[in-house]
N, C-alpha and C. Protein backbone atom coordinates (compact mmCIF):
# COMPACT_ATOMS: atom_id res chain seq x y z
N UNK A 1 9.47 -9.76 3.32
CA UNK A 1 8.15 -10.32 3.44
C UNK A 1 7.13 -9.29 2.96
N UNK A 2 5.93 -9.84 2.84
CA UNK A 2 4.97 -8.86 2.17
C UNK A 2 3.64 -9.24 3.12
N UNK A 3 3.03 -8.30 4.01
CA UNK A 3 1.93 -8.40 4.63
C UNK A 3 0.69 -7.01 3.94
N UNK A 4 -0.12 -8.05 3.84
CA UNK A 4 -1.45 -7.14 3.23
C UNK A 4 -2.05 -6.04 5.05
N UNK A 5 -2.32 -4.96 4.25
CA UNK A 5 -2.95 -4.06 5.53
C UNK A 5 -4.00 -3.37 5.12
N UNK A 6 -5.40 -3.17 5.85
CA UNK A 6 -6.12 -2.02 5.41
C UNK A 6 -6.34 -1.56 6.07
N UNK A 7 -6.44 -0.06 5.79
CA UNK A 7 -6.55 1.18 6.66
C UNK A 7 -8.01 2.06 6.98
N UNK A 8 -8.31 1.79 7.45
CA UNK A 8 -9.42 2.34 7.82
C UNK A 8 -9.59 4.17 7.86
N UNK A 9 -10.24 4.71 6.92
CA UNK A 9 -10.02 6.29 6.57
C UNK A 9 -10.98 7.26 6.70
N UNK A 10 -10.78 8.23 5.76
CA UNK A 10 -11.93 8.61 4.56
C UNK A 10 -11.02 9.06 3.56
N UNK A 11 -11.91 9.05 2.89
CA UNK A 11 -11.59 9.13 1.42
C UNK A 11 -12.14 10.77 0.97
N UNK A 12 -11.49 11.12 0.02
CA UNK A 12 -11.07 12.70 -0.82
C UNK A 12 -12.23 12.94 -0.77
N UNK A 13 -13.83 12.65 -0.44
CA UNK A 13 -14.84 13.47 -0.66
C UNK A 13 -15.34 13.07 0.91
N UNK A 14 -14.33 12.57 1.96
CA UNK A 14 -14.68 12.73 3.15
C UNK A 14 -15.60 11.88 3.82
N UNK A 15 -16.00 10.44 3.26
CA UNK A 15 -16.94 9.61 3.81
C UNK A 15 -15.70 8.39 3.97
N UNK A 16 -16.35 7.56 4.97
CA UNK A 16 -15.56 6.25 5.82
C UNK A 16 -14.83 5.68 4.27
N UNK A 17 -13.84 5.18 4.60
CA UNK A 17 -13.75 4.27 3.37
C UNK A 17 -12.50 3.15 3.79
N UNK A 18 -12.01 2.02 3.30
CA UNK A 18 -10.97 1.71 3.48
C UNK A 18 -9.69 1.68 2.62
N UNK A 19 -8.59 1.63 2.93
CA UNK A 19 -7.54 1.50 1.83
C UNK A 19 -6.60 0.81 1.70
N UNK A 20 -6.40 -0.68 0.43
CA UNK A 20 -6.03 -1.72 1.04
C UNK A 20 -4.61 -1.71 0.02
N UNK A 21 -3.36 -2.08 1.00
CA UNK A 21 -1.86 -1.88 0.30
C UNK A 21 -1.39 -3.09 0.74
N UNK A 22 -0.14 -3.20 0.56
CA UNK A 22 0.49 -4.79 0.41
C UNK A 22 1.89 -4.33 1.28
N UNK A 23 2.13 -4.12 1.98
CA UNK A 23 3.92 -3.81 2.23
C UNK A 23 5.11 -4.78 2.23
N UNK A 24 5.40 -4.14 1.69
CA UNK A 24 7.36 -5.03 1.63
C UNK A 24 7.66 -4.34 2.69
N UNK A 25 7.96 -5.66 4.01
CA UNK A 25 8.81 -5.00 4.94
C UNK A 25 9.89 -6.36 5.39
N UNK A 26 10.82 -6.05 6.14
CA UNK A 26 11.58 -7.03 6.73
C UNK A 26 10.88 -7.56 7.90
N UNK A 27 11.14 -8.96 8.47
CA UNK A 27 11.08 -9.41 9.64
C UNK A 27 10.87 -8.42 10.63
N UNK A 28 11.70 -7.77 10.86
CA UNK A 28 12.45 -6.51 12.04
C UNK A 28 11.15 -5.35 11.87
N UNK A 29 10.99 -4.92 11.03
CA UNK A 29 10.10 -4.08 10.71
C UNK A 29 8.89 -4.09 11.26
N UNK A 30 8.52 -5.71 10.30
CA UNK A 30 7.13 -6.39 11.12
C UNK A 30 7.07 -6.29 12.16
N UNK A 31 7.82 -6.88 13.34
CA UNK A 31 8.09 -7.53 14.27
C UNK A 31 7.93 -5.80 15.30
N UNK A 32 8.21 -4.74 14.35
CA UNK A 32 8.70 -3.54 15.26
C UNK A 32 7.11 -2.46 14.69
N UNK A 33 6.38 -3.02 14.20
CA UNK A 33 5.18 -2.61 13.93
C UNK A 33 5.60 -1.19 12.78
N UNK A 34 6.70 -1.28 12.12
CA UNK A 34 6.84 -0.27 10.91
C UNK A 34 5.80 -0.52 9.93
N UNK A 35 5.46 -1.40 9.43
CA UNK A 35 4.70 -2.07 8.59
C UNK A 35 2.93 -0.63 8.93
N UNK A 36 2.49 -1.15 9.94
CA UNK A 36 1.69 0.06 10.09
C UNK A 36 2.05 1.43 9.80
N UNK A 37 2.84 1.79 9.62
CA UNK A 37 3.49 3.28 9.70
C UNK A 37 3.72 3.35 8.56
N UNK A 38 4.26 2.50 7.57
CA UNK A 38 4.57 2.53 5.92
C UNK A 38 3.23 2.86 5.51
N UNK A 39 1.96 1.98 5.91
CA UNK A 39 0.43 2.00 5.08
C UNK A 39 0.07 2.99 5.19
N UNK A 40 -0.02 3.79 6.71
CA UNK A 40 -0.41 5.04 6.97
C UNK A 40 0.30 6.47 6.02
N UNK A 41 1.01 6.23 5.77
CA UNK A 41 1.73 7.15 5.23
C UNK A 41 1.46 7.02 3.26
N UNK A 42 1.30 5.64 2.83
CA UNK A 42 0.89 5.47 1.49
C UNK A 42 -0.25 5.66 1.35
N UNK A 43 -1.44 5.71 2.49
CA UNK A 43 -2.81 6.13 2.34
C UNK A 43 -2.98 8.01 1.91
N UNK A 44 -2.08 7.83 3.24
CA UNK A 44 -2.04 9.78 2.89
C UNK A 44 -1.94 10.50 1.96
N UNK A 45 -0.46 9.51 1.15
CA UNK A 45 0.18 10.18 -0.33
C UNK A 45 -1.01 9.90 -1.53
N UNK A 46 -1.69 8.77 -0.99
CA UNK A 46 -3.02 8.75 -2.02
C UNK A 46 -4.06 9.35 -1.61
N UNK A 47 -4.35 10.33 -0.65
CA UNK A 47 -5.35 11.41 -0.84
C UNK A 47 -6.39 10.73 0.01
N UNK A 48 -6.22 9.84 1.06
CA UNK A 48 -6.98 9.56 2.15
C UNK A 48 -6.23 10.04 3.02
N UNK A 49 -7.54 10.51 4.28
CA UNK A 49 -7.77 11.66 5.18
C UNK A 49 -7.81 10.85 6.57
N UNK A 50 -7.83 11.79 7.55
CA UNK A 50 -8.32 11.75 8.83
C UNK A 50 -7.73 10.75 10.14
N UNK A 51 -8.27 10.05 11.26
CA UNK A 51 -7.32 9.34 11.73
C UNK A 51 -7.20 7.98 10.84
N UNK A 52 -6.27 7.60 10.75
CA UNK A 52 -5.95 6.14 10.01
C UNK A 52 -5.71 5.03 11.36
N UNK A 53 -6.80 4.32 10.88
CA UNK A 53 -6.63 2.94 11.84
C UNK A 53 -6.00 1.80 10.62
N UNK A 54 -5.11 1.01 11.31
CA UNK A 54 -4.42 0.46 10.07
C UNK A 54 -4.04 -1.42 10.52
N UNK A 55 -4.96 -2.29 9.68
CA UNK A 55 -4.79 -3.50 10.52
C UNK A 55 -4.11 -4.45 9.55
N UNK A 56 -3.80 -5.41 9.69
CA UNK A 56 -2.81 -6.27 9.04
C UNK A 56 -3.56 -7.46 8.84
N UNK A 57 -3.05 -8.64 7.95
CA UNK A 57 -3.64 -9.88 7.79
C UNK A 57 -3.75 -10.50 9.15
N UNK A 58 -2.94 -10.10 9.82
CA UNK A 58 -2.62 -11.19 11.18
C UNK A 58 -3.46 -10.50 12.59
N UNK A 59 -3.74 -9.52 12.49
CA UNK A 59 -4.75 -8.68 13.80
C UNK A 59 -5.86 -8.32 13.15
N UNK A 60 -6.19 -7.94 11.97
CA UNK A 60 -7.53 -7.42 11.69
C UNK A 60 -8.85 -8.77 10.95
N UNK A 61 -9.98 -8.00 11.26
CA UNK A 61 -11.05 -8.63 11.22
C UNK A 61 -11.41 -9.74 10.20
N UNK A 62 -11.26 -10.93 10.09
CA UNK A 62 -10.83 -12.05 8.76
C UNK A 62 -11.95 -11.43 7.97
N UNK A 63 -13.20 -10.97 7.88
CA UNK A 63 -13.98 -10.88 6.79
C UNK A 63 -13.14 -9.60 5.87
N UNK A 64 -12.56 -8.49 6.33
CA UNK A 64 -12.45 -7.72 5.61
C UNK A 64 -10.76 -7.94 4.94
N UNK A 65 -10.39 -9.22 5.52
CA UNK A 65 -9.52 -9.46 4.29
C UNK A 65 -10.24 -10.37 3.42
N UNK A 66 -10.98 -11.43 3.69
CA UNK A 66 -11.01 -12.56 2.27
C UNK A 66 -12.05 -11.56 1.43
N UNK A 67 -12.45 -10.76 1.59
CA UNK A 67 -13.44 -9.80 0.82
C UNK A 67 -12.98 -8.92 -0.59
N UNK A 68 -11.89 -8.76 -0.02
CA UNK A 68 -11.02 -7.63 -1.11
C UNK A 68 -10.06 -8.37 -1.77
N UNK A 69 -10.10 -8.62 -3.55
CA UNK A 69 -9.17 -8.47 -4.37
C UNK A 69 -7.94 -8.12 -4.51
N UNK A 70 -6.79 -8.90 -3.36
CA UNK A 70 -5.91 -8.73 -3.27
C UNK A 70 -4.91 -8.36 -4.51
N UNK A 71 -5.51 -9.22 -5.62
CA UNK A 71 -4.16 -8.90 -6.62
C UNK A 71 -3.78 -8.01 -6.81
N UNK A 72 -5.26 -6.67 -6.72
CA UNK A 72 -4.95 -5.17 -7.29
C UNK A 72 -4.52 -3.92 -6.56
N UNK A 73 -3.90 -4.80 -5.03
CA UNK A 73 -3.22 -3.69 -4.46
C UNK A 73 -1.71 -3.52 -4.59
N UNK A 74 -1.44 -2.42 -4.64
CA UNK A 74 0.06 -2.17 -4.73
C UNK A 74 0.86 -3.11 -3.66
N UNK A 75 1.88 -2.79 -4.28
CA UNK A 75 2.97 -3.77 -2.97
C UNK A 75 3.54 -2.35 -3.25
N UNK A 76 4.20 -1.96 -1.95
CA UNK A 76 4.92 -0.44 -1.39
C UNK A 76 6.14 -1.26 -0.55
C-alpha cells in the first residue's frame, strides 16, 4: 500500500517547513505505525532538521493534504 505523510520540520536554512513523501508500506507496517518512522527518516536523509512531527492521510489535518501536489512526491 502507499500512504501519503507530511512531516512537519525545518528545513536546511532552519525555518518551519513541511516535507511531503508517499510510503510503500505493508498492511502490518501501517497498522504497526512503521510508516511514520520510514518518513522521518527520508526527511532527515533529505536535509530536514529538528523534531519531526509526521502525519498521514488518515490522522492529519485534511487541508494540508488536498493543498499539496501529490504527484511530485517520491514514493519511498
Amino acid at each position: 500500500m502507499i500512504v501519503k505523510c507530511a512531516v512537519a520540520c525545518h528545513n536546511a536554512s532552519g525555518d518551519p517547513d513541511f516535507f511531503f513523501v508517499k510510503i510503500k508500506c505493508t498492511e502490518e507496517e501501517y497498522q504497526e505505525g512503521t510508516h511514520y518512522e520510514f518518513a522521518r527518516a527520508i526527511a532527515k536523509e533529505m536535509g530536514y532538521e529538528g523534531e519531526f512531527v509526521v502525519f498521514d492521510e488518515s490522522d492529519g489535518p485534511n487541508w494540508l493534504f488536498t493543498r499539496f501536489y501529490w504527484e511530485k512526491a517520491q514514493v519511498r
